[in-house]
N, C-alpha and C. Protein backbone atom coordinates (compact mmCIF):
# COMPACT_ATOMS: atom_id res chain seq x y z
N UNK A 1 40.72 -1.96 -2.72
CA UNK A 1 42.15 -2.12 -2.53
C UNK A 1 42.82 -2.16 -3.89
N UNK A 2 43.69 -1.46 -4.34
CA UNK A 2 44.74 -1.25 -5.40
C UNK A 2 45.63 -2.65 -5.47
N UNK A 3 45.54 -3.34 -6.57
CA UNK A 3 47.10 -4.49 -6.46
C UNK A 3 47.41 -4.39 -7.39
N UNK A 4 47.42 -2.95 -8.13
CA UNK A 4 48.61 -2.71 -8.99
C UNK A 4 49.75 -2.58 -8.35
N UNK A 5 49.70 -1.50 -7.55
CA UNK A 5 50.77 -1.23 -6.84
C UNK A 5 51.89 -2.05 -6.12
N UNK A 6 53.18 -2.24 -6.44
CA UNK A 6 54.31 -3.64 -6.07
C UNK A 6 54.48 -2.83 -4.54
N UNK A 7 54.25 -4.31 -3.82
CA UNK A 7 54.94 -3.61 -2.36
C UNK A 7 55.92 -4.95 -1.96
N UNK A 8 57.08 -4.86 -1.47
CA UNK A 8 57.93 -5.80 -1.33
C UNK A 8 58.30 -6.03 0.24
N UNK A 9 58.31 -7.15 0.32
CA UNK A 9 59.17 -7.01 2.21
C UNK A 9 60.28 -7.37 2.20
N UNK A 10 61.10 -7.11 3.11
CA UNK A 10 62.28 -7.36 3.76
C UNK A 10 61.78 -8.31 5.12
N UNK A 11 62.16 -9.29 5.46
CA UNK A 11 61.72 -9.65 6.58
C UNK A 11 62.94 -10.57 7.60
N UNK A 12 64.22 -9.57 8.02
CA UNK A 12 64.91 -10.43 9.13
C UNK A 12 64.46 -10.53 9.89
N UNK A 13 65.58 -11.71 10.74
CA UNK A 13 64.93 -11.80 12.15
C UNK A 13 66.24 -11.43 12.99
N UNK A 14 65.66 -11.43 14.00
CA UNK A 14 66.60 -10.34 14.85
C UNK A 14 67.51 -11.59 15.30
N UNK A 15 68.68 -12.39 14.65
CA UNK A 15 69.56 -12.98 15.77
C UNK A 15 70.87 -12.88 15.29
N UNK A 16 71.27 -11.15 14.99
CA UNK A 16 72.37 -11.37 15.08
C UNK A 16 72.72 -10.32 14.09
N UNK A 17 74.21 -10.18 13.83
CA UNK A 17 74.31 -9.04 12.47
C UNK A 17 73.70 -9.34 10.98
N UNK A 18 73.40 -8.56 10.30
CA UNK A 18 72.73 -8.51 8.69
C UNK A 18 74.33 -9.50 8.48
N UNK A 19 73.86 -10.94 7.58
CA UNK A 19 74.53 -11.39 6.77
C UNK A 19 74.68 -10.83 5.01
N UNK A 20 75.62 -11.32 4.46
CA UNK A 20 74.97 -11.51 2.96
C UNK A 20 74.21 -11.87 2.36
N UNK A 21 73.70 -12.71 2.94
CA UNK A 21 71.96 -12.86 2.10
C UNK A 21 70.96 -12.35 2.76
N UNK A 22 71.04 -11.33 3.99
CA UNK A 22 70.43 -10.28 4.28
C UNK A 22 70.54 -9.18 3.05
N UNK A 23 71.57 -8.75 2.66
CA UNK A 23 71.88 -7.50 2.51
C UNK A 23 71.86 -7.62 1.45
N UNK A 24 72.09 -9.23 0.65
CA UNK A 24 71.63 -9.06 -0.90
C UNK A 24 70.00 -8.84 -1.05
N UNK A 25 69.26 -9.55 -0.62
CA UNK A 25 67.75 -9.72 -0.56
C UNK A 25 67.17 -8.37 0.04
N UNK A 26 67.86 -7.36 1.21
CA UNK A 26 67.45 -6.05 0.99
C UNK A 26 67.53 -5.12 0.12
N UNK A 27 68.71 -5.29 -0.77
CA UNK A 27 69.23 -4.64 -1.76
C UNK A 27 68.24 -5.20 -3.03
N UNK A 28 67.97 -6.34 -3.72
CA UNK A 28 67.42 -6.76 -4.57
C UNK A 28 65.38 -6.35 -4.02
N UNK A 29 65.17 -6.56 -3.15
CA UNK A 29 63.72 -5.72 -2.62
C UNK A 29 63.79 -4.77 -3.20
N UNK A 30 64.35 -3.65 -2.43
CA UNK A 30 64.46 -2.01 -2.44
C UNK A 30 64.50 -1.94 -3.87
N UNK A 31 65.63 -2.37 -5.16
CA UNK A 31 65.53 -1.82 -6.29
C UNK A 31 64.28 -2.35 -6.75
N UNK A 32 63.27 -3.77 -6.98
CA UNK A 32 62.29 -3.75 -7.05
C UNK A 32 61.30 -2.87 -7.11
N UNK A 33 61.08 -2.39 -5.72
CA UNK A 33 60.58 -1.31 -5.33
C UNK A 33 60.35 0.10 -5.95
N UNK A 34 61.73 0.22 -5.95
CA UNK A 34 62.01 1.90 -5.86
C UNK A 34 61.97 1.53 -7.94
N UNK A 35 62.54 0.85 -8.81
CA UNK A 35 62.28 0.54 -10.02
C UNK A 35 61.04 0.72 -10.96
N UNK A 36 59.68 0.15 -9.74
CA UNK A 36 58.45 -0.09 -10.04
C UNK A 36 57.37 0.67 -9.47
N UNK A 37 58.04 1.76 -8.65
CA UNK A 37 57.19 3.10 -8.32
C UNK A 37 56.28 2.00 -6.73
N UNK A 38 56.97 1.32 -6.25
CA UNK A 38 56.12 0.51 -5.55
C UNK A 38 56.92 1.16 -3.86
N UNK A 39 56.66 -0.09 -3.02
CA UNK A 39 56.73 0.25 -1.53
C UNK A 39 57.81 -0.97 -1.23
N UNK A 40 58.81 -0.49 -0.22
CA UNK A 40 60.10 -1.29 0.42
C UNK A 40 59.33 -1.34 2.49
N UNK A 41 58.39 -2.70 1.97
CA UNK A 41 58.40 -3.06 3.60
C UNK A 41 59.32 -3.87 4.18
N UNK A 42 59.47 -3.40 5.48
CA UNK A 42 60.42 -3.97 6.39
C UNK A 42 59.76 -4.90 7.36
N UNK A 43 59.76 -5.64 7.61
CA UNK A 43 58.57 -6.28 8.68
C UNK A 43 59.73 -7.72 9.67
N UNK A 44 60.33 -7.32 10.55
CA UNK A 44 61.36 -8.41 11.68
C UNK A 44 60.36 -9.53 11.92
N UNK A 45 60.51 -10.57 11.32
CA UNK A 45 60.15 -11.99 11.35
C UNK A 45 60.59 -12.78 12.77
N UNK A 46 60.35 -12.16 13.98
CA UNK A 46 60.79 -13.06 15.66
C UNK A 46 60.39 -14.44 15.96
N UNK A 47 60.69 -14.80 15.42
CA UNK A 47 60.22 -16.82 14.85
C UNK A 47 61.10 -17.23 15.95
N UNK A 48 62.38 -16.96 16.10
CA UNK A 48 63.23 -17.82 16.37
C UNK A 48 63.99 -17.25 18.39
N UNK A 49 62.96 -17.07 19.05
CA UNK A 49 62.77 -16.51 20.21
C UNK A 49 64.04 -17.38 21.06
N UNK A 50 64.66 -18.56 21.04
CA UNK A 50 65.92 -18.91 21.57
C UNK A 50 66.88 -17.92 21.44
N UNK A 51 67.35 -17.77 19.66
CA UNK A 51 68.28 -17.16 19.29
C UNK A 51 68.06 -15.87 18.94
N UNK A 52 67.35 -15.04 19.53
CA UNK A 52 66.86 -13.80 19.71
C UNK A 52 68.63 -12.98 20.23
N UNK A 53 68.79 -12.20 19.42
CA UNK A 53 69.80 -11.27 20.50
C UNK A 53 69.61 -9.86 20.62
N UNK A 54 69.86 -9.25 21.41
CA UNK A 54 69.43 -7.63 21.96
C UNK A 54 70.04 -6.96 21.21
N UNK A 55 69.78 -6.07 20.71
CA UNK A 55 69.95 -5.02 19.61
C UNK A 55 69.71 -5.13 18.49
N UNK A 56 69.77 -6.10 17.82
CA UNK A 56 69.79 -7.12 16.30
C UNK A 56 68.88 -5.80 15.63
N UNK A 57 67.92 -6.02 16.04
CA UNK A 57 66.89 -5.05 15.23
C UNK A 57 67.15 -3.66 14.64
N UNK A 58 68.22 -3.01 15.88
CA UNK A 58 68.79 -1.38 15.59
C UNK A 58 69.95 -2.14 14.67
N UNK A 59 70.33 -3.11 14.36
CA UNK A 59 72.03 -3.13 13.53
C UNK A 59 71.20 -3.91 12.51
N UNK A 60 70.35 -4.11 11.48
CA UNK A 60 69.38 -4.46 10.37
C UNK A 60 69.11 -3.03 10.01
N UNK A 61 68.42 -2.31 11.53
CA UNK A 61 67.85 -0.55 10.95
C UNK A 61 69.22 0.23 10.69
N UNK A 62 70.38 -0.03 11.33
CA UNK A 62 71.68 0.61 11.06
C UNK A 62 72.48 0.46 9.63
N UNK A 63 72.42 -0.95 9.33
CA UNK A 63 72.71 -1.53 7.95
C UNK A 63 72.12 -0.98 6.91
N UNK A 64 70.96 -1.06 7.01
CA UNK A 64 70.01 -0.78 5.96
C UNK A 64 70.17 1.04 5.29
N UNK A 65 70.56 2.02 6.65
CA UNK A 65 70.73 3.15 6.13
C UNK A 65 71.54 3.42 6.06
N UNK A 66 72.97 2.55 6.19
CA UNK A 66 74.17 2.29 5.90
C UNK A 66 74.58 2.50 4.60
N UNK A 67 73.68 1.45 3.62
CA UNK A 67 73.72 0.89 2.56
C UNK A 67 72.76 1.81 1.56
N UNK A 68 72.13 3.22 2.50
CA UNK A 68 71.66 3.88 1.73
C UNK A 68 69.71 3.63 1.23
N UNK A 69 69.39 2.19 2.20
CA UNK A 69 68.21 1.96 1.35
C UNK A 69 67.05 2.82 2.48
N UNK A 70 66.02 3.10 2.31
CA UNK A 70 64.83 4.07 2.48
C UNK A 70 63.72 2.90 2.68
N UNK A 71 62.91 2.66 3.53
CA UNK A 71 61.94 1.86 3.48
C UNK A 71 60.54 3.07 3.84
N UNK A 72 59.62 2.10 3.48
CA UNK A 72 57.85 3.02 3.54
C UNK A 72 57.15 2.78 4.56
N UNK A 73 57.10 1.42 5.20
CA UNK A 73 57.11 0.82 6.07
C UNK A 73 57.65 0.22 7.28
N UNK A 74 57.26 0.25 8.47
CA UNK A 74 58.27 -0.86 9.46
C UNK A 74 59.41 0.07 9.87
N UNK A 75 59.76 -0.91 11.17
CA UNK A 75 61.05 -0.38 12.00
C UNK A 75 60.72 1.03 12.01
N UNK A 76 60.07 1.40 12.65
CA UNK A 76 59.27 3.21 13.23
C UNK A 76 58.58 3.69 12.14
N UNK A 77 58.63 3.38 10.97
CA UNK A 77 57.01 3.94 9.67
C UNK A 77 55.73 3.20 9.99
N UNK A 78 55.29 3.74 10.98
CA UNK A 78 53.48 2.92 10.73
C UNK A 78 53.20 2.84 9.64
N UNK A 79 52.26 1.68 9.20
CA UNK A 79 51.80 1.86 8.14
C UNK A 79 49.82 1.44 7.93
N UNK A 80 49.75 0.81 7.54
CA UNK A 80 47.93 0.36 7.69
C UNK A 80 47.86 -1.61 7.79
N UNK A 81 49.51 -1.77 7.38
CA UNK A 81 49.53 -3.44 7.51
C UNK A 81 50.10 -3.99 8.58
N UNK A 82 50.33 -2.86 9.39
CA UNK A 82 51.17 -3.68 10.50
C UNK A 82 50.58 -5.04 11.25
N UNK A 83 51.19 -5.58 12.28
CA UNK A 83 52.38 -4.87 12.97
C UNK A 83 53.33 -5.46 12.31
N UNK A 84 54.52 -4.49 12.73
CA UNK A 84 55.67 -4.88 11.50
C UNK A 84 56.94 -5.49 12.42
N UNK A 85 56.34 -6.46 13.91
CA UNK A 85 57.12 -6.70 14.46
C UNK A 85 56.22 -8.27 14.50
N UNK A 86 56.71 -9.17 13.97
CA UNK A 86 55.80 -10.38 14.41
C UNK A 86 56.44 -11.55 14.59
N UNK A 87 55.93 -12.35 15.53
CA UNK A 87 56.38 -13.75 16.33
C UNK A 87 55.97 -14.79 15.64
């Protein structure tokens, strides 16, 4: 296994729209990432199964390519670390 290589996550959870400290902490990942020749994982952290709301997940994946960022992983990229949906 390589650990040169920087791989970073993103990890919301689905309850609700991307805040600002969503969208700073995706934004500060991704340049990480994309800076250091490394990988932008996405991986939805479902911890919080009360405050779960329906769609959350497509408006994080909507935001995110909103804002222009590209991930390697997660939210429909298989990858070899999944699963990139976890409780």
């Amino acid at each position: 296994m390589d650990f040169s290589k920087i791989r970073v996550r993103y990890a919301p959870s689905p309850t609700g729209e991307p805040h600002v400290g969503n969208i700073r902490t995706a934004i500060f990942d991704w340049l990480i990432a994309r800076n250091s020749s490394g990988q932008f994982i996405v991986r939805v952290e479902d911890t919080d199964q009360a405050r779960k709301v329906e769609g959350a997940i497509e408006l994080q994946k909507a935001s995110l390519k909103w804002l222009g960022l590209d991930w390697d992983e997660g939210l429909g990229l298989d990858g070899k670390y999944g699963p990139y949906i976890q409780s």
